[in-house]
N, C-alpha and C. Protein backbone atom coordinates (compact mmCIF):
# COMPACT_ATOMS: atom_id res chain seq x y z
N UNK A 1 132.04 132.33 88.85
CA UNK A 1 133.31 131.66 88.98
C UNK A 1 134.29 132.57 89.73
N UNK A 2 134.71 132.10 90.36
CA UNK A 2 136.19 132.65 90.76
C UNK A 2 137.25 133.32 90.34
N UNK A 3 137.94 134.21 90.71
CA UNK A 3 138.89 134.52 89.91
C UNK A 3 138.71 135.86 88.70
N UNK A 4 137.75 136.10 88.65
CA UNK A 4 137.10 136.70 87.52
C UNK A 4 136.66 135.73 86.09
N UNK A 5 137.06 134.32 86.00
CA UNK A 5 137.13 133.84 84.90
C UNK A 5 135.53 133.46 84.56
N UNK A 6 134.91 133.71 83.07
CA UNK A 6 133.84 133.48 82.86
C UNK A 6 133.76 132.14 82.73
N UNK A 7 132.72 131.26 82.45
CA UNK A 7 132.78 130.11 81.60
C UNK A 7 133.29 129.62 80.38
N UNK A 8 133.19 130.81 79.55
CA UNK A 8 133.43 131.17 78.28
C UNK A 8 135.08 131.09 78.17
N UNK A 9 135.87 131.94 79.15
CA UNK A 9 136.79 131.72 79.23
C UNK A 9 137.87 130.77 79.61
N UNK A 10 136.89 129.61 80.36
CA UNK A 10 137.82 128.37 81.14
C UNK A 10 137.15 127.08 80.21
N UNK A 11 136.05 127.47 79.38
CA UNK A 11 135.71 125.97 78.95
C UNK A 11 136.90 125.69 77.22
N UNK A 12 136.74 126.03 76.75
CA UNK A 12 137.64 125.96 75.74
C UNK A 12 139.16 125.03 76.39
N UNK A 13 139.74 125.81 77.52
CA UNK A 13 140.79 124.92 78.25
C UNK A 13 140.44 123.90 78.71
N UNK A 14 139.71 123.17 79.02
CA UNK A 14 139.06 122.10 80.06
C UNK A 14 139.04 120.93 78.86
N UNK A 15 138.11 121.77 77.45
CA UNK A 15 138.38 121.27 76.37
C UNK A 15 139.60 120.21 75.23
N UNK A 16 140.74 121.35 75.83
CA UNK A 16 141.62 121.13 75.04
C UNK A 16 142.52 120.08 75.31
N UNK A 17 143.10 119.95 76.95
CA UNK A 17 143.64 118.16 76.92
C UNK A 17 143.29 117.16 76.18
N UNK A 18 141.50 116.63 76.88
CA UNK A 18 140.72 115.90 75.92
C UNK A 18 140.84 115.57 74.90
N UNK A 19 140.44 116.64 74.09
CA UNK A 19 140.56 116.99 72.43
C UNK A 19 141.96 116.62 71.89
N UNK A 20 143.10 117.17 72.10
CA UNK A 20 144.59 116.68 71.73
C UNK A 20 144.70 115.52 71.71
N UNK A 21 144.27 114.68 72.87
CA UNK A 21 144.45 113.18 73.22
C UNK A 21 143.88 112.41 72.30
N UNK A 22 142.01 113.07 72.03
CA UNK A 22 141.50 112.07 71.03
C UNK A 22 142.28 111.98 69.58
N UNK A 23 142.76 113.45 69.14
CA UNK A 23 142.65 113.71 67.84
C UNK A 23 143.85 112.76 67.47
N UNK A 24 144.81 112.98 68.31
CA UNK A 24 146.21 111.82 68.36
C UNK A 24 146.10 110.70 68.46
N UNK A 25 145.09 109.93 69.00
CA UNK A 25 144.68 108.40 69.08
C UNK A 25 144.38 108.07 67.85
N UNK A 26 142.96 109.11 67.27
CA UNK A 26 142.22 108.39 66.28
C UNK A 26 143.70 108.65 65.10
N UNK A 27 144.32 109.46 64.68
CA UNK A 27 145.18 109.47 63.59
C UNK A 27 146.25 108.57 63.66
N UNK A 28 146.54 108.35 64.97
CA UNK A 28 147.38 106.94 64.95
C UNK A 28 146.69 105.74 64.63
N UNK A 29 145.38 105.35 65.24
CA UNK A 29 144.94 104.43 64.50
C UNK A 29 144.48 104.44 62.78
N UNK A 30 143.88 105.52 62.38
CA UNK A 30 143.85 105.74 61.05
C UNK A 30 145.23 105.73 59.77
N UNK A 31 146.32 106.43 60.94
CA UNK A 31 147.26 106.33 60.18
C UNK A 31 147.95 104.87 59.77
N UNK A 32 147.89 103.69 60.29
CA UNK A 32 147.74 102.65 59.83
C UNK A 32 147.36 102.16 58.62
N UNK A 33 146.32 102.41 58.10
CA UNK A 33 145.38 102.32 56.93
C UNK A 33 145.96 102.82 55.53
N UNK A 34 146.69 104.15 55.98
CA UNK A 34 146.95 105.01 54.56
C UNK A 34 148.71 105.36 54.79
N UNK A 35 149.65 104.94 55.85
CA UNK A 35 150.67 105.45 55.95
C UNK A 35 151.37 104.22 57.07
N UNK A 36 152.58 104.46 56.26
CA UNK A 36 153.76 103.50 57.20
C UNK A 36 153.81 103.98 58.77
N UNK A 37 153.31 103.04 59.73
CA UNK A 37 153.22 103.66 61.35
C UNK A 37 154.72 102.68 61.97
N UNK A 38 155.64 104.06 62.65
CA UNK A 38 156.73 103.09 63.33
C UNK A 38 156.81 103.15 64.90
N UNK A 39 157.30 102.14 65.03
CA UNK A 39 156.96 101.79 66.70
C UNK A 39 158.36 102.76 67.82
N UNK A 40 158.33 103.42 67.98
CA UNK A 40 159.45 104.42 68.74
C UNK A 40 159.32 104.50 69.91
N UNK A 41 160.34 103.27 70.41
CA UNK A 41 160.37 103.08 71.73
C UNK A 41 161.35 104.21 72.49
N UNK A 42 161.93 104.73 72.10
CA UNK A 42 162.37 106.34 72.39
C UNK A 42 162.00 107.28 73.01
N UNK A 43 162.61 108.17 73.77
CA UNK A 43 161.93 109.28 74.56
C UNK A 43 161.19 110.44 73.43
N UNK A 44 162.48 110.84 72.53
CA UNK A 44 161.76 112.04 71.62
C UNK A 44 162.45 112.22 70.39
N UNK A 45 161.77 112.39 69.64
CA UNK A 45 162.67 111.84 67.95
C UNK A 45 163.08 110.60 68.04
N UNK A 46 162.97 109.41 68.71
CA UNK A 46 163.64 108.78 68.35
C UNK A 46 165.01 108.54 69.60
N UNK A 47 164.99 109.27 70.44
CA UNK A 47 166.57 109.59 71.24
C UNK A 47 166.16 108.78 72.39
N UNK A 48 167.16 107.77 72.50
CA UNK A 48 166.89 106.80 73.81
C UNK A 48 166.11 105.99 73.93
N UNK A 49 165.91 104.87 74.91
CA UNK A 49 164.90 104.30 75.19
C UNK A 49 164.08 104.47 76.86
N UNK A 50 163.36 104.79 76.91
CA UNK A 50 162.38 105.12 77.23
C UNK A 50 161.81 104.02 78.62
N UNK A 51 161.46 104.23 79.66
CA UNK A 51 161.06 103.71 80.22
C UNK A 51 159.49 104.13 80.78
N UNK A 52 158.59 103.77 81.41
CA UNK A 52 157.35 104.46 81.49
C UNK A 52 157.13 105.38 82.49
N UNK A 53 158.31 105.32 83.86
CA UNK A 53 158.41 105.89 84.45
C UNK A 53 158.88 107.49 84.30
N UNK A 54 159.78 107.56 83.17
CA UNK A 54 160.38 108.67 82.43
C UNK A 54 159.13 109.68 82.12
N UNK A 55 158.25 109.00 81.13
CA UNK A 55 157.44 110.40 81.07
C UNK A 55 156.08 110.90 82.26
N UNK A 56 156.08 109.71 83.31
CA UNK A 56 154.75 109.47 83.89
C UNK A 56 155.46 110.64 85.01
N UNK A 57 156.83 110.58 85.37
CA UNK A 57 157.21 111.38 86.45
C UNK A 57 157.37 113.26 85.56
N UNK A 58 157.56 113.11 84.46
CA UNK A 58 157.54 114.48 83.38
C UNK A 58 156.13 115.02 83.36
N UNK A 59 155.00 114.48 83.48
CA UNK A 59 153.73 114.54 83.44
C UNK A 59 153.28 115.18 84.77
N UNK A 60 153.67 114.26 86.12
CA UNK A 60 153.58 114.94 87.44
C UNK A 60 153.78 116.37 87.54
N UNK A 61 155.48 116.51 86.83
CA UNK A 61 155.53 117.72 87.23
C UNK A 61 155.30 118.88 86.13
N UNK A 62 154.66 118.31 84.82
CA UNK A 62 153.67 119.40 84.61
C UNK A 62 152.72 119.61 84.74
N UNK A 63 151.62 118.53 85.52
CA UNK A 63 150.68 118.82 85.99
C UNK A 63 150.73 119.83 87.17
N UNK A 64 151.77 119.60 87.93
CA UNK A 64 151.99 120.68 89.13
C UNK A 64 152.27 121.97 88.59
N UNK A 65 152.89 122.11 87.44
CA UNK A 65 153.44 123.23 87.47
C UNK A 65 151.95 124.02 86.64
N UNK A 66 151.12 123.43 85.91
CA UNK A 66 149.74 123.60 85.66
C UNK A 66 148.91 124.40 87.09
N UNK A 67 149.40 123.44 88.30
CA UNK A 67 148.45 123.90 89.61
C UNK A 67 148.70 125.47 89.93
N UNK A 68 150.09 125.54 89.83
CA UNK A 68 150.68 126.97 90.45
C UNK A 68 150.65 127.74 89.23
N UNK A 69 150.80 127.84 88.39
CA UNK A 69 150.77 128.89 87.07
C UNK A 69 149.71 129.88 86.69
N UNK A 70 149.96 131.26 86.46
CA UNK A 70 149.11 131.98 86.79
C UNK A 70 148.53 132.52 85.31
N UNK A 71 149.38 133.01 84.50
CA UNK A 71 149.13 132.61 83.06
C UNK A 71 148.21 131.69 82.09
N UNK A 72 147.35 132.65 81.83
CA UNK A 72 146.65 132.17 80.82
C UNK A 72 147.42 131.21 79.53
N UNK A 73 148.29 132.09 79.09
CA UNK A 73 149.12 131.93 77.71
C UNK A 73 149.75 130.79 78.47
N UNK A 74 150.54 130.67 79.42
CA UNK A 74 151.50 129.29 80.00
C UNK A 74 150.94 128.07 80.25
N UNK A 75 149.23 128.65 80.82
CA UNK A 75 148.51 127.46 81.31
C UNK A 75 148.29 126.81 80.19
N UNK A 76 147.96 127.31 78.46
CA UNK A 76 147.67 126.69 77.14
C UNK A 76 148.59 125.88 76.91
N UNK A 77 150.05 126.90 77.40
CA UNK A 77 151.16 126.21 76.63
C UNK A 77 151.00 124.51 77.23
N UNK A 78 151.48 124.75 78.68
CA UNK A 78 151.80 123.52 79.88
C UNK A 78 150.15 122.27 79.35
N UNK A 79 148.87 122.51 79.16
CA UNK A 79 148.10 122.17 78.79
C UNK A 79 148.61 121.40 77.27
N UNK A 80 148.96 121.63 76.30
CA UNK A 80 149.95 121.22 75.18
C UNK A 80 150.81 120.08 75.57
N UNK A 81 151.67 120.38 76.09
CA UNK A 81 152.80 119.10 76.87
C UNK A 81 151.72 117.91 77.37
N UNK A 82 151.18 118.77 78.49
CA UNK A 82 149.93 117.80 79.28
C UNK A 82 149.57 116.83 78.29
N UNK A 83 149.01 117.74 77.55
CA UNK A 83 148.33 116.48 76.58
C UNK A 83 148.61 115.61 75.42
N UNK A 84 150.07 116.06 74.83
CA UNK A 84 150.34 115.38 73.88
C UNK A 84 151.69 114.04 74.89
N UNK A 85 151.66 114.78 76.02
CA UNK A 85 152.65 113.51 77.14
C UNK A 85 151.38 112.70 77.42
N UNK A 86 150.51 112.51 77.85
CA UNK A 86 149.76 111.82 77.99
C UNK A 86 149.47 110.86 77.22
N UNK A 87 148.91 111.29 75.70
CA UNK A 87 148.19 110.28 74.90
C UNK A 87 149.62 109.97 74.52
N UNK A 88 150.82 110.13 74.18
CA UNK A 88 152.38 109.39 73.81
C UNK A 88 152.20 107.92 75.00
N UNK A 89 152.03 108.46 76.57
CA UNK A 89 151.82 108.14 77.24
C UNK A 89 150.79 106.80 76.92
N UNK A 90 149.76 107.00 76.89
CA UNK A 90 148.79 105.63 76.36
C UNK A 90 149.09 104.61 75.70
N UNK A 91 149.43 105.28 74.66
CA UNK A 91 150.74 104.42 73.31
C UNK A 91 151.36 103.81 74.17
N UNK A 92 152.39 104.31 75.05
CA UNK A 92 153.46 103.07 75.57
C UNK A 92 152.95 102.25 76.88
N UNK A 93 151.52 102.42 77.32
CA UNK A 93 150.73 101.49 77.85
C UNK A 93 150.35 100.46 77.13
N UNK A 94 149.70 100.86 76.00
CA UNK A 94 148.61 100.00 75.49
C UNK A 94 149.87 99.19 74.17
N UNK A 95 150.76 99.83 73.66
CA UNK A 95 151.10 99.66 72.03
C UNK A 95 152.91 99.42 72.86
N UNK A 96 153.25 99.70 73.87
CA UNK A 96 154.33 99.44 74.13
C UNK A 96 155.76 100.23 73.38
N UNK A 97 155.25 101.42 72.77
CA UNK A 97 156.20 102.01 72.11
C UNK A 97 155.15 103.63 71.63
N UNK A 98 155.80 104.10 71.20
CA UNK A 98 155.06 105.37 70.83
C UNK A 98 154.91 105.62 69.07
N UNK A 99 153.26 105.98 68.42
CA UNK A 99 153.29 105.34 66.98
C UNK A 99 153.59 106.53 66.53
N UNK A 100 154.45 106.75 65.77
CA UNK A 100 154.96 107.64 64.61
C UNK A 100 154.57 107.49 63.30
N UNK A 101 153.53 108.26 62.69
CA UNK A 101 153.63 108.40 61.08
C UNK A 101 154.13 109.63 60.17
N UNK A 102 154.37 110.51 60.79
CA UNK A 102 154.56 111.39 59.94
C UNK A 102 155.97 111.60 59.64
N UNK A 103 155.96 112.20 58.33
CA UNK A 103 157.44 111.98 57.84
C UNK A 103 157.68 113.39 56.85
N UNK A 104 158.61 114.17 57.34
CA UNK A 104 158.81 115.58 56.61
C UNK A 104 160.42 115.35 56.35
N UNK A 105 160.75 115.23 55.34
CA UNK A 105 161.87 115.04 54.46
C UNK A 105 162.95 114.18 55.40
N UNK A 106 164.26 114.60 56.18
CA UNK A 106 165.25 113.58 56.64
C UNK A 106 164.70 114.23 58.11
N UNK A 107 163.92 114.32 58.44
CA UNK A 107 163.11 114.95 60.46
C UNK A 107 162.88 113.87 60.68
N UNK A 108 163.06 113.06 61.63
CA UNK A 108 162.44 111.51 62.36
C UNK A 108 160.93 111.87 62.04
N UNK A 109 160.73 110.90 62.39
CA UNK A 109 159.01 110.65 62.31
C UNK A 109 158.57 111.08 63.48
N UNK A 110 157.17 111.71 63.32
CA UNK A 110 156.29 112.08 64.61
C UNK A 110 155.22 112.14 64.52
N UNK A 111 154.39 112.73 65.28
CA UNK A 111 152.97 112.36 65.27
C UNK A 111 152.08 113.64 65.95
N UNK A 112 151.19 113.26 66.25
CA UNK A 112 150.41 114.51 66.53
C UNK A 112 150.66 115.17 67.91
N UNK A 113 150.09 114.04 68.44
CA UNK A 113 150.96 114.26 69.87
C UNK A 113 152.26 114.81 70.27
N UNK A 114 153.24 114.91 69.43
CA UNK A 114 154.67 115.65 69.39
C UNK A 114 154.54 117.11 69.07
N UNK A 115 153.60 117.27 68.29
CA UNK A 115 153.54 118.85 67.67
C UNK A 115 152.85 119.42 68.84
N UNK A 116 152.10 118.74 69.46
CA UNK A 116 151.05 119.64 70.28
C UNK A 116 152.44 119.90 71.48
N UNK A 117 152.97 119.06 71.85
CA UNK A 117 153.93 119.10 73.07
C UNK A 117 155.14 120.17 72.44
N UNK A 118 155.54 120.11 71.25
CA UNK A 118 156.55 121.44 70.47
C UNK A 118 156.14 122.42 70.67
N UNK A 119 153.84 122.92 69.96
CA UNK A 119 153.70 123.79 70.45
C UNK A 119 153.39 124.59 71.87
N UNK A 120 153.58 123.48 72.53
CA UNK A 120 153.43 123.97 73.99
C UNK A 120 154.69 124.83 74.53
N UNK A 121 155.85 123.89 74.04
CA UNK A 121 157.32 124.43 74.37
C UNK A 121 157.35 125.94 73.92
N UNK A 122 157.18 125.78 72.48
CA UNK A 122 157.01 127.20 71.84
C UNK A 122 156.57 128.24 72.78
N UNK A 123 155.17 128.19 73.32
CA UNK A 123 154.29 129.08 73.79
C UNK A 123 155.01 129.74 75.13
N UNK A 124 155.59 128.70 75.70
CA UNK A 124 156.58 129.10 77.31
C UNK A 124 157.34 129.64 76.95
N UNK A 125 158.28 129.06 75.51
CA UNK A 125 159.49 130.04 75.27
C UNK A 125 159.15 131.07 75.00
N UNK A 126 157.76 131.43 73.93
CA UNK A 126 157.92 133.09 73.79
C UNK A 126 157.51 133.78 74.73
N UNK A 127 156.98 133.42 75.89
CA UNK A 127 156.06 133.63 77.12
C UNK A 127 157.41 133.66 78.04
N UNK A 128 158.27 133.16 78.00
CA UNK A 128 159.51 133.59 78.54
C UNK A 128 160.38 134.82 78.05
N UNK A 129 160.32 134.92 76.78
CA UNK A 129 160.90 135.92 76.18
C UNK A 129 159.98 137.57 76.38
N UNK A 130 158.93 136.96 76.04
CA UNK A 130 157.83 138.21 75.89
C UNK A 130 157.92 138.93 77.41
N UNK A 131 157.93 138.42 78.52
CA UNK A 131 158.32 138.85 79.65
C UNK A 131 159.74 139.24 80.22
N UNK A 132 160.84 138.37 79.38
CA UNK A 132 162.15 139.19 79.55
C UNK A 132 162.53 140.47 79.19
N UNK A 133 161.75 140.38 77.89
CA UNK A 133 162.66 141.74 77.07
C UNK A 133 161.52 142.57 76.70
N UNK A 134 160.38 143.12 78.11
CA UNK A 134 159.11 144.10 77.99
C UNK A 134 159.40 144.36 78.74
């Protein structure tokens, strides 16, 4: 491979969009079964409404910013967003709103797909920090 990167080292990533997307589908559909699912036609928490163009053009440009990024740690993070914008993304194809079940005391409801895109944010911010103040 190129780059120096082994297999070992790029398959796990290649992995992980995929994987986020399924694990967020199937628990939205499961979550149906055992938990109140709400329809959040909203951009995030709940804030605004949402058009499809909104996150499909947010997606572009983290896929680009995926192309140019040189970072391992950023490419995970941006990979995170990627994938929990995406399958949110599906939802407001297929379900016309984005499904929310989870519920942690007075926090809007969210879902799996939200945490993965939080921890993505996370990972840039400390990946921003970790490089400011070294």
């Amino acid at each position: 491979m190129t780059n120096g990167l082994s297999f070992h080292a790029i398959f796990p990533s290649i992995l992980l969009v995929p994987t986020v997307i399924f694990l967020d589908q199937v628990s939205k559909s499961f979550a149906g079964n055992f938990l109140s699912v709400t329809c959040n036609k909203g951009i995030a928490f709940g804030i605004g409404n949402a058009l499809v163009f909104v996150p499909v053009f947010a997606l572009v440009i983290i896929f680009w910013l995926l192309k140019i990024e040189k970072s391992p740690r950023n490419k995970t993070g941006l990979m995170l967003i990627l994938s929990g914008g995406v399958s949110n993304l599906i939802d407001r194809i297929y379900h016309d709103c984005v499904r929310d079940f989870i519920s942690i005391s007075k926090f809007p409801l969210f879902n799996l797909a939200d945490i993965a895109i939080t921890i993505g944010a996370l990972v840039l911010v400390l990946s921003l920090f970790k490089k400011h103040f070294h």
